[in-house]
C-alpha atoms as a PDB file:
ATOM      1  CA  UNK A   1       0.000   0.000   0.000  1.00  0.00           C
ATOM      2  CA  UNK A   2       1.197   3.593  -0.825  1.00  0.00           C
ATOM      3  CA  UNK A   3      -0.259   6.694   0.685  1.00  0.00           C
ATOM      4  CA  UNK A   4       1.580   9.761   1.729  1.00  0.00           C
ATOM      5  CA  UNK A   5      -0.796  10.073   4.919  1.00  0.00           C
ATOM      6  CA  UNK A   6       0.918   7.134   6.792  1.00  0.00           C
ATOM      7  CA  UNK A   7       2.801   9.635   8.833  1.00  0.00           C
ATOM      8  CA  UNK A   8      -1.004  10.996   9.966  1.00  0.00           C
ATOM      9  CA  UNK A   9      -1.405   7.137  11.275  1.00  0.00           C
ATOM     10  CA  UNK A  10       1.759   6.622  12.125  1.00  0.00           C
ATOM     11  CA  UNK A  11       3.346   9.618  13.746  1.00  0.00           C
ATOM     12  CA  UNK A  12       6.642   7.667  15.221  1.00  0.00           C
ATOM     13  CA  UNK A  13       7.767   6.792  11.485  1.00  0.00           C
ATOM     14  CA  UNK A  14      10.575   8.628  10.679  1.00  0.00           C
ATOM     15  CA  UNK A  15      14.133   9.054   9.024  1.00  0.00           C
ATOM     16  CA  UNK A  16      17.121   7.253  11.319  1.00  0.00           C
ATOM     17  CA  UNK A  17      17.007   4.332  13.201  1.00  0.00           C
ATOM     18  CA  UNK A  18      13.834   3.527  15.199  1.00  0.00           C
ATOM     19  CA  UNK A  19      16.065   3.196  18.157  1.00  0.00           C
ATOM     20  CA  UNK A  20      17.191   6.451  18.086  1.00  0.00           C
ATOM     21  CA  UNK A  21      13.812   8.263  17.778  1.00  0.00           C
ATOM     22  CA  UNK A  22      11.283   8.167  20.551  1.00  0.00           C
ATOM     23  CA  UNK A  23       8.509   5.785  19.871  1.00  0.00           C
ATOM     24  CA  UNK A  24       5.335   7.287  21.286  1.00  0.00           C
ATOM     25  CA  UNK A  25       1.514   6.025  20.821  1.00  0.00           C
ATOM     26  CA  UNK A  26      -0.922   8.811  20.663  1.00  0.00           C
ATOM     27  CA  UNK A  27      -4.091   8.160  23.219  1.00  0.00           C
ATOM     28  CA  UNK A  28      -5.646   6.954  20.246  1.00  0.00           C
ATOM     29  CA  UNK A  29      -2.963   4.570  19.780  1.00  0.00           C
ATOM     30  CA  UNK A  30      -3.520   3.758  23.537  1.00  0.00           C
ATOM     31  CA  UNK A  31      -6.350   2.903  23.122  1.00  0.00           C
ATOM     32  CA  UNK A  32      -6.155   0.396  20.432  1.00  0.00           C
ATOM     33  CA  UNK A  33      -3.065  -1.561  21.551  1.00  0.00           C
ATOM     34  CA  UNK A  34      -4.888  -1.720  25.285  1.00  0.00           C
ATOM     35  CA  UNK A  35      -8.164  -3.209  23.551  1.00  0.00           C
ATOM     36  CA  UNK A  36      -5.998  -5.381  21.264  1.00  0.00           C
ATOM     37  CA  UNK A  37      -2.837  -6.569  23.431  1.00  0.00           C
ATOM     38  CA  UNK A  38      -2.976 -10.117  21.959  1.00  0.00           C
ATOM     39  CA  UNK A  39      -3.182  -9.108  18.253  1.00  0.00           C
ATOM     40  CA  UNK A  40      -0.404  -5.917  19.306  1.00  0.00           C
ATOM     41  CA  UNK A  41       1.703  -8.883  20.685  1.00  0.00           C
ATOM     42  CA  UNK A  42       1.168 -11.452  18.008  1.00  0.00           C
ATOM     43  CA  UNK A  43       2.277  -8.651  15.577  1.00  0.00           C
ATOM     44  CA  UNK A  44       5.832  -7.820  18.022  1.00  0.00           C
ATOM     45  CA  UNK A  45       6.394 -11.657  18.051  1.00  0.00           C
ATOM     46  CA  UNK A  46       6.036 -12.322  14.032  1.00  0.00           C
ATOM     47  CA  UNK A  47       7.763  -9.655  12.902  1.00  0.00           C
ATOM     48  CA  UNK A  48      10.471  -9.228  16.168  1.00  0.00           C
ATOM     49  CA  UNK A  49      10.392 -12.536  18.188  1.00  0.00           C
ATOM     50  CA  UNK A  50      10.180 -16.350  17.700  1.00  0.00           C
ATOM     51  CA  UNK A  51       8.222 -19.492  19.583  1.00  0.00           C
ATOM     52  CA  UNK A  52      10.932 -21.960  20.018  1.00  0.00           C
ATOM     53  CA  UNK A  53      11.012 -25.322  20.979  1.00  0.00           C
ATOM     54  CA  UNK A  54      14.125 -26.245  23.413  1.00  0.00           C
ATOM     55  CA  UNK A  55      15.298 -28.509  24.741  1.00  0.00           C
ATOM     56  CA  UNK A  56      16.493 -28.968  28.298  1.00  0.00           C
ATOM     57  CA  UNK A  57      18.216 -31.821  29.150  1.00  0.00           C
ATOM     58  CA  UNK A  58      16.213 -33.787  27.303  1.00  0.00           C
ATOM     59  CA  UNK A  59      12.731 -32.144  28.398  1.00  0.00           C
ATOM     60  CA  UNK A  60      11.381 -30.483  25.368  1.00  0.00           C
ATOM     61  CA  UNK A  61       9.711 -26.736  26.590  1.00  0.00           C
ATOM     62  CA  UNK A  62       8.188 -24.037  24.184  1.00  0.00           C
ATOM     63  CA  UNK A  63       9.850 -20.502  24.572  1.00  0.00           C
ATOM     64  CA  UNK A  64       8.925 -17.236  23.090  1.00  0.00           C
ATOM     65  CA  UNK A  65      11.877 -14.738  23.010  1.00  0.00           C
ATOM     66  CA  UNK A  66      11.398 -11.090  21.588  1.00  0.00           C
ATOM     67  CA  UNK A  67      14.287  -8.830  20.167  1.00  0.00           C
ATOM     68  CA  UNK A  68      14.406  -5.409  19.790  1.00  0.00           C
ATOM     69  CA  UNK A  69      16.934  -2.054  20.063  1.00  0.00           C
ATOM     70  CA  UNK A  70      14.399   0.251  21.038  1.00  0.00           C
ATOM     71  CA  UNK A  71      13.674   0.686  24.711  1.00  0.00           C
ATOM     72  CA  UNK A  72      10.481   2.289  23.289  1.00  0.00           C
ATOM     73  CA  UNK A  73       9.102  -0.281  21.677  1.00  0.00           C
ATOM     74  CA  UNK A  74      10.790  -3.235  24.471  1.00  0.00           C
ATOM     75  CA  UNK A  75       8.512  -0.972  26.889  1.00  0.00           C
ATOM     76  CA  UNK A  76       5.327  -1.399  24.754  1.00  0.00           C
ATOM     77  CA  UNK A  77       5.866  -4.994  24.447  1.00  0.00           C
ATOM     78  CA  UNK A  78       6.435  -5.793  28.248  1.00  0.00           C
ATOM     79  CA  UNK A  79       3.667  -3.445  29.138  1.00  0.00           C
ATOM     80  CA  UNK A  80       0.670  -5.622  26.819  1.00  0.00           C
ATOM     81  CA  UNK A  81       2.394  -8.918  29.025  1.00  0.00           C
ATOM     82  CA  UNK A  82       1.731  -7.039  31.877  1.00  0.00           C
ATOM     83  CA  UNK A  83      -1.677  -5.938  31.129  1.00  0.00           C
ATOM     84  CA  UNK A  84      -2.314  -9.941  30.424  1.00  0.00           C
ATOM     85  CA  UNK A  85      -0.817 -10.758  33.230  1.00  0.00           C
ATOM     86  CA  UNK A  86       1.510 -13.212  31.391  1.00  0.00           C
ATOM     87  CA  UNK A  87       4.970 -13.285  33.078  1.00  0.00           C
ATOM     88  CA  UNK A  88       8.328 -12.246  31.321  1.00  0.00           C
ATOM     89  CA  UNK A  89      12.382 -12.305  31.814  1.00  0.00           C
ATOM     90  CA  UNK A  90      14.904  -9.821  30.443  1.00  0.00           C
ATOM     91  CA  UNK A  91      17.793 -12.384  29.725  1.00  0.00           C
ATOM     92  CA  UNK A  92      19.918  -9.741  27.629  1.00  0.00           C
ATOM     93  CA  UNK A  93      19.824  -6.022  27.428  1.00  0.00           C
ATOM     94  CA  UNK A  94      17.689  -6.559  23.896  1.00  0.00           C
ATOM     95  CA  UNK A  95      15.907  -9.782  24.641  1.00  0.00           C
ATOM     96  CA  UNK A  96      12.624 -10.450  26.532  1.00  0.00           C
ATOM     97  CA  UNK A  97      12.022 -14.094  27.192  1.00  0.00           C
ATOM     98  CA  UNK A  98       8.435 -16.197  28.245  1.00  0.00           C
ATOM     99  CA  UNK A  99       9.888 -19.368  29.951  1.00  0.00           C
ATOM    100  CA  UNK A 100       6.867 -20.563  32.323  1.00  0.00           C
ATOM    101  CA  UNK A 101       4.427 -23.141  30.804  1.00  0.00           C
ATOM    102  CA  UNK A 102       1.406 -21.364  31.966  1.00  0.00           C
ATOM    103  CA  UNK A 103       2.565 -18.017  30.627  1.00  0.00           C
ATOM    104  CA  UNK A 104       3.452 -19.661  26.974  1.00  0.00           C
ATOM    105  CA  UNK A 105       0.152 -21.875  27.194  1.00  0.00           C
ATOM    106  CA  UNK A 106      -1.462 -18.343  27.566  1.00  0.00           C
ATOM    107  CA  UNK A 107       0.339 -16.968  24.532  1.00  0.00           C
ATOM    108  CA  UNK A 108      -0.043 -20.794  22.418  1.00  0.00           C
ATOM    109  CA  UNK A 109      -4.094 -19.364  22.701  1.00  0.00           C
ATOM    110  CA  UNK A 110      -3.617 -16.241  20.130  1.00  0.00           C
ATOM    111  CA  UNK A 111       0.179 -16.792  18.720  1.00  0.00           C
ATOM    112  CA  UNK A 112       1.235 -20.074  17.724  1.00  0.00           C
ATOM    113  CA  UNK A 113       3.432 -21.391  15.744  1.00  0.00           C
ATOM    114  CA  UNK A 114       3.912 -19.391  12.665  1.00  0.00           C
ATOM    115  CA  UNK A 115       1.987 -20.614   9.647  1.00  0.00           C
END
């Protein structure tokens, strides 16, 4: 799709690295990604995480890690966890990690494995 009114929907677009800019929702924005945290996170996760299978000393567990630069964005993600009350780890300085089986089993109901 081409329009030159993206910037009206999507304010935080801009020249430079994302990480370097602010990334701010309008109330608007608030709005939509607080009614919609599972889609909002099933978006972050396809285009900036993975579900992985691991395995542990020969236990086989599903993971979902999430990778990103921005703090901005790293914020938004944990926040939508938070307001599903599905719990989270910061294993690196750009990774977020969902390790417990209830908390993937919660995410397994709207993400999946990619198609």
């Amino acid at each position: 799709m081409y329009s030159k009114h993206w910037v009206c929907l999507f304010p935080q677009h801009g020249p430079g690295h994302k990480r370097e800019r602010p990334i701010r929702l309008h109330s608007w924005q608030e709005q939509v990604v607080s009614r919609e945290a599972e889609r909002f996170l099933r978006g972050l996760i396809h285009s900036d995480g993975c579900r992985v299978i691991a395995n542990d000393r020969g236990v086989k567990s599903v993971r979902y890690h999430f990778s990103n630069r921005s703090q901005d964005i790293k914020r938004l993600f944990c926040n939508s966890l938070d307001s599903l009350g599905i719990q989270w780890t910061r294993p690196s300085d750009r990774g977020n990690a969902i390790y417990r089986k209830d908390a993937v089993a919660r995410l397994d109901q709207f993400i999946g494995p990619k198609p």
